[in-house]
PDB file of N, CA and C in Angstrom:
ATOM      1  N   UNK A   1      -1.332  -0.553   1.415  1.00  0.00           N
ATOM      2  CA  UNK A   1      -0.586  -0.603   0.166  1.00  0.00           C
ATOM      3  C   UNK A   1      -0.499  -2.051  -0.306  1.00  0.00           C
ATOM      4  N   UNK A   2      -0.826  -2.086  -1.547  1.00  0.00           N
ATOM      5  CA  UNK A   2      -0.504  -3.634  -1.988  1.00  0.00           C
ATOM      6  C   UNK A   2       0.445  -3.952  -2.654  1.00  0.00           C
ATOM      7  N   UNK A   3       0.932  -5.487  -2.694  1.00  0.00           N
ATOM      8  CA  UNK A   3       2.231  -5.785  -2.741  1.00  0.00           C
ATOM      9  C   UNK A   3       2.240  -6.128  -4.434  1.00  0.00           C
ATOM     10  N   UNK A   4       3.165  -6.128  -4.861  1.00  0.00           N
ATOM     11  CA  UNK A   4       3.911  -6.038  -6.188  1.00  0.00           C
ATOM     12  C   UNK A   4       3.472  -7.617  -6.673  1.00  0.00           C
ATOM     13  N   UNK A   5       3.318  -7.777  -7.975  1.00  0.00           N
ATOM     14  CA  UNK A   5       2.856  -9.307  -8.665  1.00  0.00           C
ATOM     15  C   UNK A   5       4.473  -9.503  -8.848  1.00  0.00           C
ATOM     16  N   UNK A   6       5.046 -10.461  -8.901  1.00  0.00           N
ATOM     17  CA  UNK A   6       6.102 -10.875  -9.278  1.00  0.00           C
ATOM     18  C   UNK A   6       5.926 -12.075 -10.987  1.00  0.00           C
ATOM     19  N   UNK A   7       7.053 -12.126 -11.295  1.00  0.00           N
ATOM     20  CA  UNK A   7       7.186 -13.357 -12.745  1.00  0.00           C
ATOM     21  C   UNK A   7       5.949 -14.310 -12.367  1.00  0.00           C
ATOM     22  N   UNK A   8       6.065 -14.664 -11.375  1.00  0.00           N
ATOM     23  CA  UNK A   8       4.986 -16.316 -10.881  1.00  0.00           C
ATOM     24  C   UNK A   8       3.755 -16.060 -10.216  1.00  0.00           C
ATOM     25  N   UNK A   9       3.264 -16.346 -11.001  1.00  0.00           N
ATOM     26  CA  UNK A   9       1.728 -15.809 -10.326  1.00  0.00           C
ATOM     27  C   UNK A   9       1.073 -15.846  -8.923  1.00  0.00           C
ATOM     28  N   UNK A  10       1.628 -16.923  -7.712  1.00  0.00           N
ATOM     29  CA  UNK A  10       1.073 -16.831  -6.860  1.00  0.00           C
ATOM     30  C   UNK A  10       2.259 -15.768  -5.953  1.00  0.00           C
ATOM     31  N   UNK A  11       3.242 -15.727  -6.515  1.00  0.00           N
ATOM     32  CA  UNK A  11       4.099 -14.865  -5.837  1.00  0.00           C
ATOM     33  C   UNK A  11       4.095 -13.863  -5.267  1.00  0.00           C
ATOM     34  N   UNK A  12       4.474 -12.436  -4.761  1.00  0.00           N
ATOM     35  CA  UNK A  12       3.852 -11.791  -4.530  1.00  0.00           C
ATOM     36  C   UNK A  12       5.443 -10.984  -3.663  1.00  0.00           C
ATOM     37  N   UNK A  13       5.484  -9.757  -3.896  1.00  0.00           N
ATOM     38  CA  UNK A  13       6.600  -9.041  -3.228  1.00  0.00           C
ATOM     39  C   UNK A  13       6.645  -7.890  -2.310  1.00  0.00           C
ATOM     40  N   UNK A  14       6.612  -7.736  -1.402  1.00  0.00           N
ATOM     41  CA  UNK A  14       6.248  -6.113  -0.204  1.00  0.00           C
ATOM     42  C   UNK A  14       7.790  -5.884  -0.046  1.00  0.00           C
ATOM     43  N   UNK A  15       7.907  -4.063  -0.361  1.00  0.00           N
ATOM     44  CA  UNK A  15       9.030  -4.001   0.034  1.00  0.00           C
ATOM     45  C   UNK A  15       9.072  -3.114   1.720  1.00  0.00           C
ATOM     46  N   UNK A  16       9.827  -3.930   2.227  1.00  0.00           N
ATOM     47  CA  UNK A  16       9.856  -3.090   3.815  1.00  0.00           C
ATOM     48  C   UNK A  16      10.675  -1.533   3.540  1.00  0.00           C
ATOM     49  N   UNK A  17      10.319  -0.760   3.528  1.00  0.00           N
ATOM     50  CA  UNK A  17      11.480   0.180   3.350  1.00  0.00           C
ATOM     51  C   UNK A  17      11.889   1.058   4.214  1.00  0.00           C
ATOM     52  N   UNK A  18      11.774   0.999   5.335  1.00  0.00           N
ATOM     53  CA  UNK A  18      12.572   1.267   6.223  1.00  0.00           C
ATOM     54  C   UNK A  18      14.327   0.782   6.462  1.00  0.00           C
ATOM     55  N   UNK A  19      13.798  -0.401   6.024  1.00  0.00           N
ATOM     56  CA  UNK A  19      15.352  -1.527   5.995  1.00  0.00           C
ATOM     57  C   UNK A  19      15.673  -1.817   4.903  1.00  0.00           C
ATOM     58  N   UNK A  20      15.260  -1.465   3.963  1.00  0.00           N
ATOM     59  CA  UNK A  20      15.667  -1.955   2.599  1.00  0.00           C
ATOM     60  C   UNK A  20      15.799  -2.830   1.688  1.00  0.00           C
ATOM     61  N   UNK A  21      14.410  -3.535   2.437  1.00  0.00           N
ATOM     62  CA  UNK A  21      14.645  -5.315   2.345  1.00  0.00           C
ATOM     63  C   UNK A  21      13.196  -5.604   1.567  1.00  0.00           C
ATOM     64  N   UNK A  22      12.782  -6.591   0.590  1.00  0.00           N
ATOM     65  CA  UNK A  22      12.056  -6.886   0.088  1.00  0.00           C
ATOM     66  C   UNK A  22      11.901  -8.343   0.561  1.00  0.00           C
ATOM     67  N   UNK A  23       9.984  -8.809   1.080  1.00  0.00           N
ATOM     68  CA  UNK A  23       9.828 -10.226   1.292  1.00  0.00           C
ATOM     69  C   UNK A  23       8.859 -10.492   0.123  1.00  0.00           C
ATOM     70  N   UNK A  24       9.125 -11.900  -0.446  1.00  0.00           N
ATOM     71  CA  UNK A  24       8.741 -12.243  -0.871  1.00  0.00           C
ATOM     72  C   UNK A  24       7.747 -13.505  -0.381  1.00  0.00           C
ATOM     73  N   UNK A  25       6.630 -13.500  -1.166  1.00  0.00           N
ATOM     74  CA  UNK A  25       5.309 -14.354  -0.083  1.00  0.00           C
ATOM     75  C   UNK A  25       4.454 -14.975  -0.910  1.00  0.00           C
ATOM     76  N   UNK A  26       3.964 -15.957  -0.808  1.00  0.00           N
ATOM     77  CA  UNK A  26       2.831 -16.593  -1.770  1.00  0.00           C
ATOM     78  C   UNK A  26       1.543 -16.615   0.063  1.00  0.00           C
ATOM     79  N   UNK A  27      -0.093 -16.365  -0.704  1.00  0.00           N
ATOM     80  CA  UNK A  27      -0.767 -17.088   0.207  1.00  0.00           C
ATOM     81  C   UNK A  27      -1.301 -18.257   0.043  1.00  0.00           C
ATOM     82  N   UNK A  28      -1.431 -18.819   1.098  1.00  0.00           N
ATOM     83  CA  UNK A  28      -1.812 -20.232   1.049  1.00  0.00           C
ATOM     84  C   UNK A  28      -2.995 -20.604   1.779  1.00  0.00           C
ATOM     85  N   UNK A  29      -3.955 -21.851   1.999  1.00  0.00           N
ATOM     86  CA  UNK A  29      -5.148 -21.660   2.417  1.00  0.00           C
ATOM     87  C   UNK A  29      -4.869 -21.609   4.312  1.00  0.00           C
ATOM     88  N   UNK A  30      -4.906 -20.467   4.351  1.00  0.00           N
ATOM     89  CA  UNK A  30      -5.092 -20.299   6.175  1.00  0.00           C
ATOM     90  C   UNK A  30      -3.980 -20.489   6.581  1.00  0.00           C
ATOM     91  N   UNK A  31      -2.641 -19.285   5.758  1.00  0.00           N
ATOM     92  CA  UNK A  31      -1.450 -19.080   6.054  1.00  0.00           C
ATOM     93  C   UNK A  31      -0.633 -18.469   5.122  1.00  0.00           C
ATOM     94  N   UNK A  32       0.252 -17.789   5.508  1.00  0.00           N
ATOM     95  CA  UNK A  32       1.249 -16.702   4.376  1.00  0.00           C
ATOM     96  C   UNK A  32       2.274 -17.746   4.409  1.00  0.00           C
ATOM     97  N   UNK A  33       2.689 -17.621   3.465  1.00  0.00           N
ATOM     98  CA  UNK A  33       4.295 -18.341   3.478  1.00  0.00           C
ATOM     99  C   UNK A  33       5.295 -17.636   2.760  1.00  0.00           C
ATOM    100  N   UNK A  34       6.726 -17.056   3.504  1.00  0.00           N
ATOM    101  CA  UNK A  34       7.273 -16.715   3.569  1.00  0.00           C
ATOM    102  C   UNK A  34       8.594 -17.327   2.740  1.00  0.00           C
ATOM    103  N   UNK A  35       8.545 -16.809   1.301  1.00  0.00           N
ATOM    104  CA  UNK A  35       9.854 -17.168   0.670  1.00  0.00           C
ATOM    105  C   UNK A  35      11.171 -17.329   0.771  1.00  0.00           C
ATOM    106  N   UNK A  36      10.746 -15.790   0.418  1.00  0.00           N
ATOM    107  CA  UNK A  36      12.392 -14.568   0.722  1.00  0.00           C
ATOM    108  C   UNK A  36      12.332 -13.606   1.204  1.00  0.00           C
ATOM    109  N   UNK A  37      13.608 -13.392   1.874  1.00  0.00           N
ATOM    110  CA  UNK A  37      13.944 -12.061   2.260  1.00  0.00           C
ATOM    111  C   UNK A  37      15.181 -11.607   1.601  1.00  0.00           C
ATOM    112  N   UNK A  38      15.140 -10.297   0.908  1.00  0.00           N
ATOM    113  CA  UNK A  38      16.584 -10.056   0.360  1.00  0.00           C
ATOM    114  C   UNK A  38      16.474  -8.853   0.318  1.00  0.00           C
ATOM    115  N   UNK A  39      17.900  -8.651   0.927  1.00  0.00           N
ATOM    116  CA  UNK A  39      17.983  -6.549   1.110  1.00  0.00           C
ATOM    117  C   UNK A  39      18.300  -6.187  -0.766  1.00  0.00           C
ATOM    118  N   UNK A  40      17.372  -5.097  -0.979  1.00  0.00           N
ATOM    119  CA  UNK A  40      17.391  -4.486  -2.121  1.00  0.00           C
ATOM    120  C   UNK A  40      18.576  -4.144  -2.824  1.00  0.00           C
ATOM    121  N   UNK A  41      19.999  -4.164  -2.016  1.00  0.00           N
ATOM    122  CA  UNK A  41      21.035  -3.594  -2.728  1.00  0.00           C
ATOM    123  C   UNK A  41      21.812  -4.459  -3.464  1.00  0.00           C
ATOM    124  N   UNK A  42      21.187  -5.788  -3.196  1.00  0.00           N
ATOM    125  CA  UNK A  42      21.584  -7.489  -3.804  1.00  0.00           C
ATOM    126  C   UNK A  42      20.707  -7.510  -5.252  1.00  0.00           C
ATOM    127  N   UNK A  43      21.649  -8.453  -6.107  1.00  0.00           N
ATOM    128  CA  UNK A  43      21.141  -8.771  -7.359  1.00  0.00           C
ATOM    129  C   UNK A  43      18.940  -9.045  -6.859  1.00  0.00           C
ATOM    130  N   UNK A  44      18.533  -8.722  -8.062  1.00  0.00           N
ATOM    131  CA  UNK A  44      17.208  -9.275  -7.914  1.00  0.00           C
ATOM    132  C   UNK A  44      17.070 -10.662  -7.686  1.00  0.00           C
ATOM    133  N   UNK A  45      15.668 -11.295  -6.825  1.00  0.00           N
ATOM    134  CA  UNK A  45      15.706 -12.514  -6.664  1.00  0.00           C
ATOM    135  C   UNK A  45      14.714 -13.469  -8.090  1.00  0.00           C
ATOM    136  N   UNK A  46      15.280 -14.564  -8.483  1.00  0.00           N
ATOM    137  CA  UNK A  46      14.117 -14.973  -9.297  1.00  0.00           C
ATOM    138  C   UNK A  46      13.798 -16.549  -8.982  1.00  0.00           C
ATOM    139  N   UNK A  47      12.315 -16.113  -8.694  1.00  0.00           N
ATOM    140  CA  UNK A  47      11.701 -17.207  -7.776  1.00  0.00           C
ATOM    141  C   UNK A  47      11.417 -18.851  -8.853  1.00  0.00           C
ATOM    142  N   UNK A  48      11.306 -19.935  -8.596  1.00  0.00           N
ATOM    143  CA  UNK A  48      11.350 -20.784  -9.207  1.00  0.00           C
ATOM    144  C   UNK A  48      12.263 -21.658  -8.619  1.00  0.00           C
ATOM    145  N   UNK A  49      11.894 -22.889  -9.031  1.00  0.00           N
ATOM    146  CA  UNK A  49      13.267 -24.228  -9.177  1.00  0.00           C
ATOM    147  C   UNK A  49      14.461 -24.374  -9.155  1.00  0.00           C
ATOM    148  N   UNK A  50      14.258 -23.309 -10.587  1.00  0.00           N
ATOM    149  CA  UNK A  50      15.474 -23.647 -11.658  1.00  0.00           C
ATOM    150  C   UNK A  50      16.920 -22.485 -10.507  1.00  0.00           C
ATOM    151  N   UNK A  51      15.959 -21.787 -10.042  1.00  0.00           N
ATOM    152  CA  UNK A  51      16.890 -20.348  -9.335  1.00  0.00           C
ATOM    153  C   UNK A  51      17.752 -21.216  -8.525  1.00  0.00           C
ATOM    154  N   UNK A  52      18.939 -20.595  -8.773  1.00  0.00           N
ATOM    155  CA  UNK A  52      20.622 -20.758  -8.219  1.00  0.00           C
ATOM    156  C   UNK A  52      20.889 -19.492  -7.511  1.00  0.00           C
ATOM    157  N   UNK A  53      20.253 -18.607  -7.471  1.00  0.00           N
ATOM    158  CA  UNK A  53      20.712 -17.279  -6.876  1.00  0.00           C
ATOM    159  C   UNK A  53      20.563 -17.325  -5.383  1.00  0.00           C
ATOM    160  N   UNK A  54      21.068 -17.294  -4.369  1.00  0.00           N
ATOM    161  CA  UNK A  54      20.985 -16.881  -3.008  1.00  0.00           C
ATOM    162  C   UNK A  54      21.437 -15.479  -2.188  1.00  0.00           C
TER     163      UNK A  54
END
């Protein structure tokens, strides 16, 4: 299954759903990197700078 495009283009979102938790991931050359993790029942996350949300 492939993961969801998010606002930012290299972004990229899988939701685990067993747990209810969505990670958020960019790839990078010869490595995933691991954003976020935020359980689904929390405000949405919005990725960027400017984001104040935790």
């Amino acid at each position: 299954m492939a993961a969801q495009a998010t606002d930012t283009a290299d972004v990229r979102a899988k939701l685990v759903a067993d747990y209810g938790y969505r990670e958020f991931y960019r790839v990078a050359p010869g490595a995933v990197e691991v954003l976020h993790i935020r359980h689904t029942s929390r405000r949405p996350w919005r990725s960027g700078p400017t984001s104040s949300q935790t």
